[in-house]
Protein backbone atom coordinates (compact mmCIF):
# COMPACT_ATOMS: atom_id res chain seq x y z
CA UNK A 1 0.00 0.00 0.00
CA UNK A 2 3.07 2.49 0.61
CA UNK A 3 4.26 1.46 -2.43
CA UNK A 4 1.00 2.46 -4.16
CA UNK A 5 1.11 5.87 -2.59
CA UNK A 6 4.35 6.62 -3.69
CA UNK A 7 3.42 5.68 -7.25
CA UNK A 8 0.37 7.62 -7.06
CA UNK A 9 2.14 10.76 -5.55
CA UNK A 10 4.71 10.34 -8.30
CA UNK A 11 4.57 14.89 -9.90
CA UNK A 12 5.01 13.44 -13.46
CA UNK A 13 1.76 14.56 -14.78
CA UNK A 14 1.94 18.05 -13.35
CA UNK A 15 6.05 18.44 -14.28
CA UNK A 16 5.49 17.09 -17.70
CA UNK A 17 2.62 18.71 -18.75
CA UNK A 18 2.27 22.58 -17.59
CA UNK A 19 6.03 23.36 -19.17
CA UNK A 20 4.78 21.38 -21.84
CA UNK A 21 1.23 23.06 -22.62
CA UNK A 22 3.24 26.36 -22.69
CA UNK A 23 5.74 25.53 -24.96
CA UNK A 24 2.98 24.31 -27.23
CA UNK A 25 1.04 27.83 -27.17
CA UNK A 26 4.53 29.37 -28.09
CA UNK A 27 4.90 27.02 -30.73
CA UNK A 28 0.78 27.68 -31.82
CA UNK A 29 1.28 31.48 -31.85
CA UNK A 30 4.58 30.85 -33.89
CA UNK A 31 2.98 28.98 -36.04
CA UNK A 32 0.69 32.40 -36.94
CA UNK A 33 3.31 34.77 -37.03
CA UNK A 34 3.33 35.99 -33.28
CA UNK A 35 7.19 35.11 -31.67
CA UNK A 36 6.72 34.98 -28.00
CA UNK A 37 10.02 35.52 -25.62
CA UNK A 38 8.90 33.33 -22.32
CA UNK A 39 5.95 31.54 -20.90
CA UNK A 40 5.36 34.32 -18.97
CA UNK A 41 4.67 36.34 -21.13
CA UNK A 42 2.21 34.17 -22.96
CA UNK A 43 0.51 33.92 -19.11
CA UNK A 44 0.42 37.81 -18.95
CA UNK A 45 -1.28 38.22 -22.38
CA UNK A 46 -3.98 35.98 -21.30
CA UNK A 47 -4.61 38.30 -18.62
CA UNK A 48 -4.53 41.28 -20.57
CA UNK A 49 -8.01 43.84 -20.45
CA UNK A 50 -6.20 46.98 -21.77
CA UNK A 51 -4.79 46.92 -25.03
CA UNK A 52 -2.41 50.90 -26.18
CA UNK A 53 -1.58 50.91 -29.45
CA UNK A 54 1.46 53.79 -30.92
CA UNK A 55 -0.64 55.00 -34.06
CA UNK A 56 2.30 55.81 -36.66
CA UNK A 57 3.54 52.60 -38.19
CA UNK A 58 1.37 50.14 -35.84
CA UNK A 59 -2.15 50.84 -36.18
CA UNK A 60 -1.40 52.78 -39.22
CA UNK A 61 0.69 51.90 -42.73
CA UNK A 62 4.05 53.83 -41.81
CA UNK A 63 4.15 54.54 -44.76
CA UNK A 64 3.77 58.56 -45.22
CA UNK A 65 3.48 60.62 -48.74
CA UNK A 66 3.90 63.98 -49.07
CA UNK A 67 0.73 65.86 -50.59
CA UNK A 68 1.36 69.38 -50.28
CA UNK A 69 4.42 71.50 -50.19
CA UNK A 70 3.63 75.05 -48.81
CA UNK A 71 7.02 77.67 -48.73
CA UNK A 72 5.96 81.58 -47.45
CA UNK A 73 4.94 82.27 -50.88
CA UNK A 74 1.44 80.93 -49.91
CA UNK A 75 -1.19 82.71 -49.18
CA UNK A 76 -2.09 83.34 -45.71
CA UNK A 77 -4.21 80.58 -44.01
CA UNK A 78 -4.40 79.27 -46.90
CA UNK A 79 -3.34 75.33 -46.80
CA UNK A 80 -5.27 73.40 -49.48
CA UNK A 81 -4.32 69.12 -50.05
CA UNK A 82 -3.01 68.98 -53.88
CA UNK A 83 -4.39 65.97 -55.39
CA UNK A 84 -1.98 63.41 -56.65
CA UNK A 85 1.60 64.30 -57.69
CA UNK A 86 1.77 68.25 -57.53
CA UNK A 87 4.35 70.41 -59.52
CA UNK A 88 6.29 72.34 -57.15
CA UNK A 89 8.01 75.68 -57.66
CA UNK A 90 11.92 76.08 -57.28
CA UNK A 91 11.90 77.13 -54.07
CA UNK A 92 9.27 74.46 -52.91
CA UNK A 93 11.52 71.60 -54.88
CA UNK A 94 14.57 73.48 -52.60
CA UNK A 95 12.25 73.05 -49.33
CA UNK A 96 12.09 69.26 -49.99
CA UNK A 97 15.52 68.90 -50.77
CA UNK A 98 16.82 70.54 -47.27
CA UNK A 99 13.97 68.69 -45.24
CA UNK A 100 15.14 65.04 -46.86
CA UNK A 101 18.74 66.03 -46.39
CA UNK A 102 17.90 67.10 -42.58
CA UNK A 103 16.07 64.04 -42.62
CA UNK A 104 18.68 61.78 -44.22
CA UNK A 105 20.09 60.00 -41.30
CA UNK A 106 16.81 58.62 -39.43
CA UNK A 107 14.44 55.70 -40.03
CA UNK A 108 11.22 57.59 -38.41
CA UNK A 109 8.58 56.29 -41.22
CA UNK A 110 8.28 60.24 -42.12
CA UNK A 111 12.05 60.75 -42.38
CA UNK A 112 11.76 57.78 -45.37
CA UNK A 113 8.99 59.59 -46.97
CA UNK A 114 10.62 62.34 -47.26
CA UNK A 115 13.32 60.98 -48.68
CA UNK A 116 11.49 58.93 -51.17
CA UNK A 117 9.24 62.08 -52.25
CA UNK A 118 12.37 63.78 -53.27
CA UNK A 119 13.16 60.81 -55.63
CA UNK A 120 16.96 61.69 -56.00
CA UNK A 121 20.16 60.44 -54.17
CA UNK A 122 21.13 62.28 -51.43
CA UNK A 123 24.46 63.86 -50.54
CA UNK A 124 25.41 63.15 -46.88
CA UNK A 125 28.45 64.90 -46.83
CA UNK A 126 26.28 68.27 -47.03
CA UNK A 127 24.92 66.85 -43.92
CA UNK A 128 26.85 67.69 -40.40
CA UNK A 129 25.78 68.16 -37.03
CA UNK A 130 22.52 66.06 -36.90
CA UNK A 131 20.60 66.06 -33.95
CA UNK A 132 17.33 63.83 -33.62
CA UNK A 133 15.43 65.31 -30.84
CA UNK A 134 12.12 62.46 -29.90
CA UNK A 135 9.16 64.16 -29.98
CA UNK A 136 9.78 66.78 -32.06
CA UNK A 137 12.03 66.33 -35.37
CA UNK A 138 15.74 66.82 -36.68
CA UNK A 139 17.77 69.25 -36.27
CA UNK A 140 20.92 69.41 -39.06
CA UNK A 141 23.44 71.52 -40.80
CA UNK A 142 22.49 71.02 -44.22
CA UNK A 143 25.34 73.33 -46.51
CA UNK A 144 26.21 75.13 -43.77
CA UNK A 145 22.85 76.66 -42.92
CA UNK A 146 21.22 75.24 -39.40
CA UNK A 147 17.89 73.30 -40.57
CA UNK A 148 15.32 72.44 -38.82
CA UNK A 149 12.60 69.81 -39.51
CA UNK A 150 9.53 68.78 -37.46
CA UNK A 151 6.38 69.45 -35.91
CA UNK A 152 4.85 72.47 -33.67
CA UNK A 153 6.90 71.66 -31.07
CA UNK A 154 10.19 71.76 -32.51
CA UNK A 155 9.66 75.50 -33.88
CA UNK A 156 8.40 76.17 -30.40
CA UNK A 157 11.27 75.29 -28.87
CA UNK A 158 13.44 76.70 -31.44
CA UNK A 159 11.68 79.98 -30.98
CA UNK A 160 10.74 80.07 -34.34
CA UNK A 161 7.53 81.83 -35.61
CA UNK A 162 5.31 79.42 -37.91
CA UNK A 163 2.69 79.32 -39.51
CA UNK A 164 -0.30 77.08 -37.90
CA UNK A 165 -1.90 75.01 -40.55
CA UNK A 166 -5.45 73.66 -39.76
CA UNK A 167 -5.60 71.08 -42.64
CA UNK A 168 -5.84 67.19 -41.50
CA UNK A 169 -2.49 65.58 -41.71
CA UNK A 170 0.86 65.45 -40.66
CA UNK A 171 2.57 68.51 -40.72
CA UNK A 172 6.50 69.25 -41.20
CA UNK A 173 7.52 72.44 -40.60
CA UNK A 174 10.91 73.37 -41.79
CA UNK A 175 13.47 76.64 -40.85
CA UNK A 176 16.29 77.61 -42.25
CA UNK A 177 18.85 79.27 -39.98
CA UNK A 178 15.75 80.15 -37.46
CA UNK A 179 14.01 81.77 -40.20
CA UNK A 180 10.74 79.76 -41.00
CA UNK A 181 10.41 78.50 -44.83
CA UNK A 182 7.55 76.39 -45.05
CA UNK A 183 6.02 73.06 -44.33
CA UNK A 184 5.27 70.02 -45.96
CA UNK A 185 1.77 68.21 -45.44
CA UNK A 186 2.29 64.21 -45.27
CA UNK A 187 -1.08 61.69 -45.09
CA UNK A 188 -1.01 58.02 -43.58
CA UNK A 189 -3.89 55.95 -43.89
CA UNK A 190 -5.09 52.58 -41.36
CA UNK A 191 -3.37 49.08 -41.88
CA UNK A 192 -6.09 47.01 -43.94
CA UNK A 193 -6.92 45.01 -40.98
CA UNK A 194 -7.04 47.70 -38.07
CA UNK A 195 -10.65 47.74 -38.16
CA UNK A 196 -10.81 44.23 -37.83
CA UNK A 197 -8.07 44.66 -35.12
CA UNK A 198 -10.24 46.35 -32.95
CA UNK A 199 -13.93 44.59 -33.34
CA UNK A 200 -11.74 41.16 -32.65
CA UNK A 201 -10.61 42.90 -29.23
CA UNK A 202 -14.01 43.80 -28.41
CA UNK A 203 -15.43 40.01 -28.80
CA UNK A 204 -12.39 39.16 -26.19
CA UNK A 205 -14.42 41.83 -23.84
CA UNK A 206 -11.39 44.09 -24.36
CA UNK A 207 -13.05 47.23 -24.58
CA UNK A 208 -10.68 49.85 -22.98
CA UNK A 209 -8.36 50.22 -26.39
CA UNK A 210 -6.51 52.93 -26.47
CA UNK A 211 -4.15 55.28 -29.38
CA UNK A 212 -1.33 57.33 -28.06
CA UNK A 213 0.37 59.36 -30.56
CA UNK A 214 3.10 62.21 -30.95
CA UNK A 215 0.66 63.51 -33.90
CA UNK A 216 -1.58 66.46 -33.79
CA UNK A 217 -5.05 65.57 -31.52
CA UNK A 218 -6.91 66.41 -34.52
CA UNK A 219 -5.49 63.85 -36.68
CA UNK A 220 -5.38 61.17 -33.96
CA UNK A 221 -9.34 61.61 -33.02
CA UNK A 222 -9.96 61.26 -36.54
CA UNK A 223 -8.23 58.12 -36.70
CA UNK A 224 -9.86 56.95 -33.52
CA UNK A 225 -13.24 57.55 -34.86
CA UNK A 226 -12.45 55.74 -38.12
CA UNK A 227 -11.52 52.80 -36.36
CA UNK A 228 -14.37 52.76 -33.53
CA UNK A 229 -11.69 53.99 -30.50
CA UNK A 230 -12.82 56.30 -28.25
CA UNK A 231 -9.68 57.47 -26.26
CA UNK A 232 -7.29 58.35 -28.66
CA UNK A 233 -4.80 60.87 -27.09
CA UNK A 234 -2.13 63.02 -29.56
CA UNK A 235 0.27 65.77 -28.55
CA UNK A 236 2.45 63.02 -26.60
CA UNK A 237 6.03 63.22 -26.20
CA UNK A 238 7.95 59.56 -25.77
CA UNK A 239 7.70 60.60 -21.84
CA UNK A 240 4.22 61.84 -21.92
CA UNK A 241 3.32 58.39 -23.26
CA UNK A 242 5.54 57.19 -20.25
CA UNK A 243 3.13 59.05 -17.67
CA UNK A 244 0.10 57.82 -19.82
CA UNK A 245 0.66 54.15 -19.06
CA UNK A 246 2.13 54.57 -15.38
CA UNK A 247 -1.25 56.51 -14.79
CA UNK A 248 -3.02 53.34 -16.40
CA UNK A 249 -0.49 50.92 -14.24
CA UNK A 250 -2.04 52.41 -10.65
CA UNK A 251 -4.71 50.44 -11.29
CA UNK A 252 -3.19 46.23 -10.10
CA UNK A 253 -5.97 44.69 -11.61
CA UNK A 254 -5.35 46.29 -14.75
CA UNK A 255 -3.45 44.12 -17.29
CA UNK A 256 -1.91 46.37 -20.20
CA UNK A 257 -0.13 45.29 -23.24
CA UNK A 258 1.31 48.23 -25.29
CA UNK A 259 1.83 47.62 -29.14
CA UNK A 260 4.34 49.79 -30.74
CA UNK A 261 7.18 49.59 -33.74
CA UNK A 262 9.72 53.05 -33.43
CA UNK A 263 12.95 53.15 -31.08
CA UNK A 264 10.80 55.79 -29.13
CA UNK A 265 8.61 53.26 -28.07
CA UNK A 266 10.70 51.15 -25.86
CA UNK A 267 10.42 52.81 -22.56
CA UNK A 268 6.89 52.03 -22.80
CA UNK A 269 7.36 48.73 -24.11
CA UNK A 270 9.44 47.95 -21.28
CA UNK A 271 6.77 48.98 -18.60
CA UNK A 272 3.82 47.60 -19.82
CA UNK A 273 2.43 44.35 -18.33
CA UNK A 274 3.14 42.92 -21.91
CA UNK A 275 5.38 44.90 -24.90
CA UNK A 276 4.55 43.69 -27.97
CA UNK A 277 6.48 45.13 -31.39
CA UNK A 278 5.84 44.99 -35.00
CA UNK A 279 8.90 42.95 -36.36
CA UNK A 280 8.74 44.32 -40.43
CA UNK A 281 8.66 47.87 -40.10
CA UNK A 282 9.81 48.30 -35.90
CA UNK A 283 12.78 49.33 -35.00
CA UNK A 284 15.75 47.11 -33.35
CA UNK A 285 15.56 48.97 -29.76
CA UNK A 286 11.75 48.43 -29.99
CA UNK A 287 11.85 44.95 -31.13
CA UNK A 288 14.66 44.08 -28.20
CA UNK A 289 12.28 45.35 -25.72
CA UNK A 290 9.04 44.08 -26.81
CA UNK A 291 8.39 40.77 -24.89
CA UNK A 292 6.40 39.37 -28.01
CA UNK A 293 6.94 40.40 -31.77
CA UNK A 294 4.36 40.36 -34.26
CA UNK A 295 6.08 39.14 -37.79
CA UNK A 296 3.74 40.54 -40.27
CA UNK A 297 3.12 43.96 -39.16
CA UNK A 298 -0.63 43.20 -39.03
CA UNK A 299 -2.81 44.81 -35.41
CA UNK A 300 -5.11 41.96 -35.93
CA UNK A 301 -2.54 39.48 -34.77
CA UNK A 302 -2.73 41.17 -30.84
CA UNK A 303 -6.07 39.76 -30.76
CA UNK A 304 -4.88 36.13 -32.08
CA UNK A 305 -1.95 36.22 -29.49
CA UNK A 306 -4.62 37.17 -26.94
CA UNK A 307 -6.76 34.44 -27.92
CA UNK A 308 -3.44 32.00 -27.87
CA UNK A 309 -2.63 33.24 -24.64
CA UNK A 310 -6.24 32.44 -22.90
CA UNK A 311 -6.51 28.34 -25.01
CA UNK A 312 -3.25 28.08 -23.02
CA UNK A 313 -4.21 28.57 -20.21
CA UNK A 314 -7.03 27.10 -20.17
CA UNK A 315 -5.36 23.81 -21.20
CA UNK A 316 -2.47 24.30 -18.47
CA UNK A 317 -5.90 24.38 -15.89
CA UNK A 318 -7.54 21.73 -17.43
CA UNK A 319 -4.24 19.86 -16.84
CA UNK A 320 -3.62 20.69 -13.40
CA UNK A 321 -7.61 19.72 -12.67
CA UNK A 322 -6.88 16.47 -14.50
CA UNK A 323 -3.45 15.38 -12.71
CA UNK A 324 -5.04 16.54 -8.87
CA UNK A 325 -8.54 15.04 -9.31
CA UNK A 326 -7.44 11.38 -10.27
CA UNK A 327 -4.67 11.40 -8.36
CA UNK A 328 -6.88 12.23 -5.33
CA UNK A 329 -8.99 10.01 -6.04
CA UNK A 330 -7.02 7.03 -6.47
CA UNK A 331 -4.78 7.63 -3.28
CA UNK A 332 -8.35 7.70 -1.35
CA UNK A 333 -9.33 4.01 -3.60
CA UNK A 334 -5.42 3.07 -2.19
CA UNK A 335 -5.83 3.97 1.39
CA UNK A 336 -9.17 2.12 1.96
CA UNK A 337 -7.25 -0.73 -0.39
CA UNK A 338 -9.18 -0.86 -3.15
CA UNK A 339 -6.14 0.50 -5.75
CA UNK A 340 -4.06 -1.56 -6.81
CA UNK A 341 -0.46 -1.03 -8.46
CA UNK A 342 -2.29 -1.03 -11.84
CA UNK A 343 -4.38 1.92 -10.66
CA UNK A 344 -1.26 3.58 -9.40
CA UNK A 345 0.25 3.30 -13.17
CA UNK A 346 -2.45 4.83 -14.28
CA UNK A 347 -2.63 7.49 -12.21
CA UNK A 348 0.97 8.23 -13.00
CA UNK A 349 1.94 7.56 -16.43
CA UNK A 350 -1.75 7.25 -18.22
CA UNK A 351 -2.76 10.75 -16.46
CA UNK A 352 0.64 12.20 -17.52
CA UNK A 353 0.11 11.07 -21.20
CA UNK A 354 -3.74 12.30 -21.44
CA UNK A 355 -1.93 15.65 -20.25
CA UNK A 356 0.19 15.86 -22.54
CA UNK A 357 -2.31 14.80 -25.51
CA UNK A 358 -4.32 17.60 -23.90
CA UNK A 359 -1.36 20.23 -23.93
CA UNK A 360 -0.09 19.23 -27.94
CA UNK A 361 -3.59 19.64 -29.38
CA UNK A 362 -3.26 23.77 -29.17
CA UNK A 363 -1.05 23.18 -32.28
CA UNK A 364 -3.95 21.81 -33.98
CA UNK A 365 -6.41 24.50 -33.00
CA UNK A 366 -6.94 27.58 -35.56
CA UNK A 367 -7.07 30.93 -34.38
């Protein structure tokens, strides 16, 4: 009978199969394009009832174009969206050639657009001096004149009188040594499946989704409203985001996972509950921060990890229900005598291989 015991007793089931059924939910969310760093992460997704997502390059296409180029020639006020492929003046073709040049040495998604909108190869040797500053744009000596490229805040802090556009879109306000030029008007539009992103969170009874965004509030409401999100917040600075999600974090009860791509994202990434990254177009700092990595670029894929994260542990439950309610059961059949060393096998080996069945068959399961 103490021989039974100890066979019954025997941790196999339990050892075996919770390591196990969270490898296999790495493996199933590798399997559709989500890379997951630990098994604790995978736990803390499946806990997850706040979902922030960075707007430029995550919820959005990254991918900028420049519409409108606007030097102090224009007319006051006056800020209309040219349609297509516009023909710019000298001076305007000039203003794109000093903000690409500025721009020339970072991988922010509008730095590339700007490059690729002025369609020529650039010169870095004009370029000297850069200075990136998050938040606000580049600074550069550009042929020896001091340029400066960004938003609002950049010719605020430069002390530089601009004009104040009021058209919807990303604005780029340029000065050339501190004397304002001009600005360029940039559009992104939603990733295809950001809609769908955001429904799929609400049928996981996620419904506190969140944008933060460096971008104008104007252009980030309108962007929330497209994609049925409520609090969308713009005007944030990489540390103003930082504040956003420590004010979120007071709450213990609330689970956040923060889904960013740019190299200004990783102090968040690295204080959220769960960081996860977009692994095409995020940057390395972002992506070695991020504690799971979304391959394809595509928001929809939070809401599949999410799912992954919640089959697992279900499964790891089920497992731990499994391996403590037989075993209990069969050392109570062994004290009275009933179980026999054949029951104790069972209750050892067969309950460790039904666990593990259980824990392989999330690699089967479509999400």
């Amino acid at each position: 009978r103490a021989l039974t015991f100890l066979v019954i007793s025997c941790p196999c089931a339990l050892v075996i199969s919770i390591p196990l059924s969270f490898f296999a939910g790495i493996g199933g969310a590798s399997a559709e394009g989500v890379l997951v760093k630990g098994s604790n992460y995978l736990e803390a997704l499946a806990g997850t009832r706040t979902v922030v997502f960075d707007k430029t390059g995550t919820i959005t296409q990254g991918v900028f174009e420049v519409c409108g180029i606007h030097g102090t020639n224009c007319a006051s006020g006056s800020c209309p969206v040219e349609s297509g492929h516009p023909v710019y003046t000298k001076k305007e073709e000039q203003l794109l050639e000093y903000a690409a040049l500025a721009e020339c040495h970072s991988t922010h998604p509008i730095s590339i657009s700007l490059q690729k909108a002025y369609g020529k190869k650039l010169d870095v040797d004009r370029v000297t001096d850069v200075q990136e500053i998050g938040g606000h744009g580049v600074i550069a000596t550009v042929d020896g004149h001091r340029v400066a490229a960004g938003n609002d805040k950049l010719m605020k802090k430069e002390k530089i009188a601009y004009r104040n556009c009021s058209c919807t879109g990303t604005i780029v306000h340029l000065a050339v040594d501190g004397v304002y030029a001009g600005y360029l008007l940039l559009s992104d539009t939603p990733k295809e499946d950001a809609i769908t992103a955001v429904k799929e969170l609400k049928t996981l009874n996620i419904d506190n989704i969140q944008i933060l965004s460096g971008d104008k509030q104007a252009i980030v409401s309108k962007l929330g409203t497209e994609l049925g999100i409520s609090q969308a917040y713009g005007d944030l600075l990489p540390e103003g985001k930082v504040a956003h999600i420590e004010a979120l974090k007071t709450n213990p009860s609330n689970r956040i996972a923060f889904v960013g791509d740019g190299i200004n994202d990783a102090p968040v990434l690295a204080m959220s509950n769960v960081g996860i990254a977009m692994g095409g177009l995020g940057s390395d700092a972002a992506i070695e921060t991020a504690d799971i990595v979304i391959q394809n670029d595509q928001p929809a894929k939070v809401a599949t990890a999410i799912r992954i994260g919640r089959a697992t542990r279900r499964i790891v439950w089920e497992n731990i229900i499994l391996a403590f309610g037989v075993k209990f059961a069969v050392l109570l059949l062994g004290a009275i005598g009933i179980a026999t060393m054949w029951e104790a096998v069972f209750a050892d080996v067969g309950v460790a291989l039904i666990a593990i069945l259980n824990a392989i068959r999330i690699q089967k399961k479509k999400f």
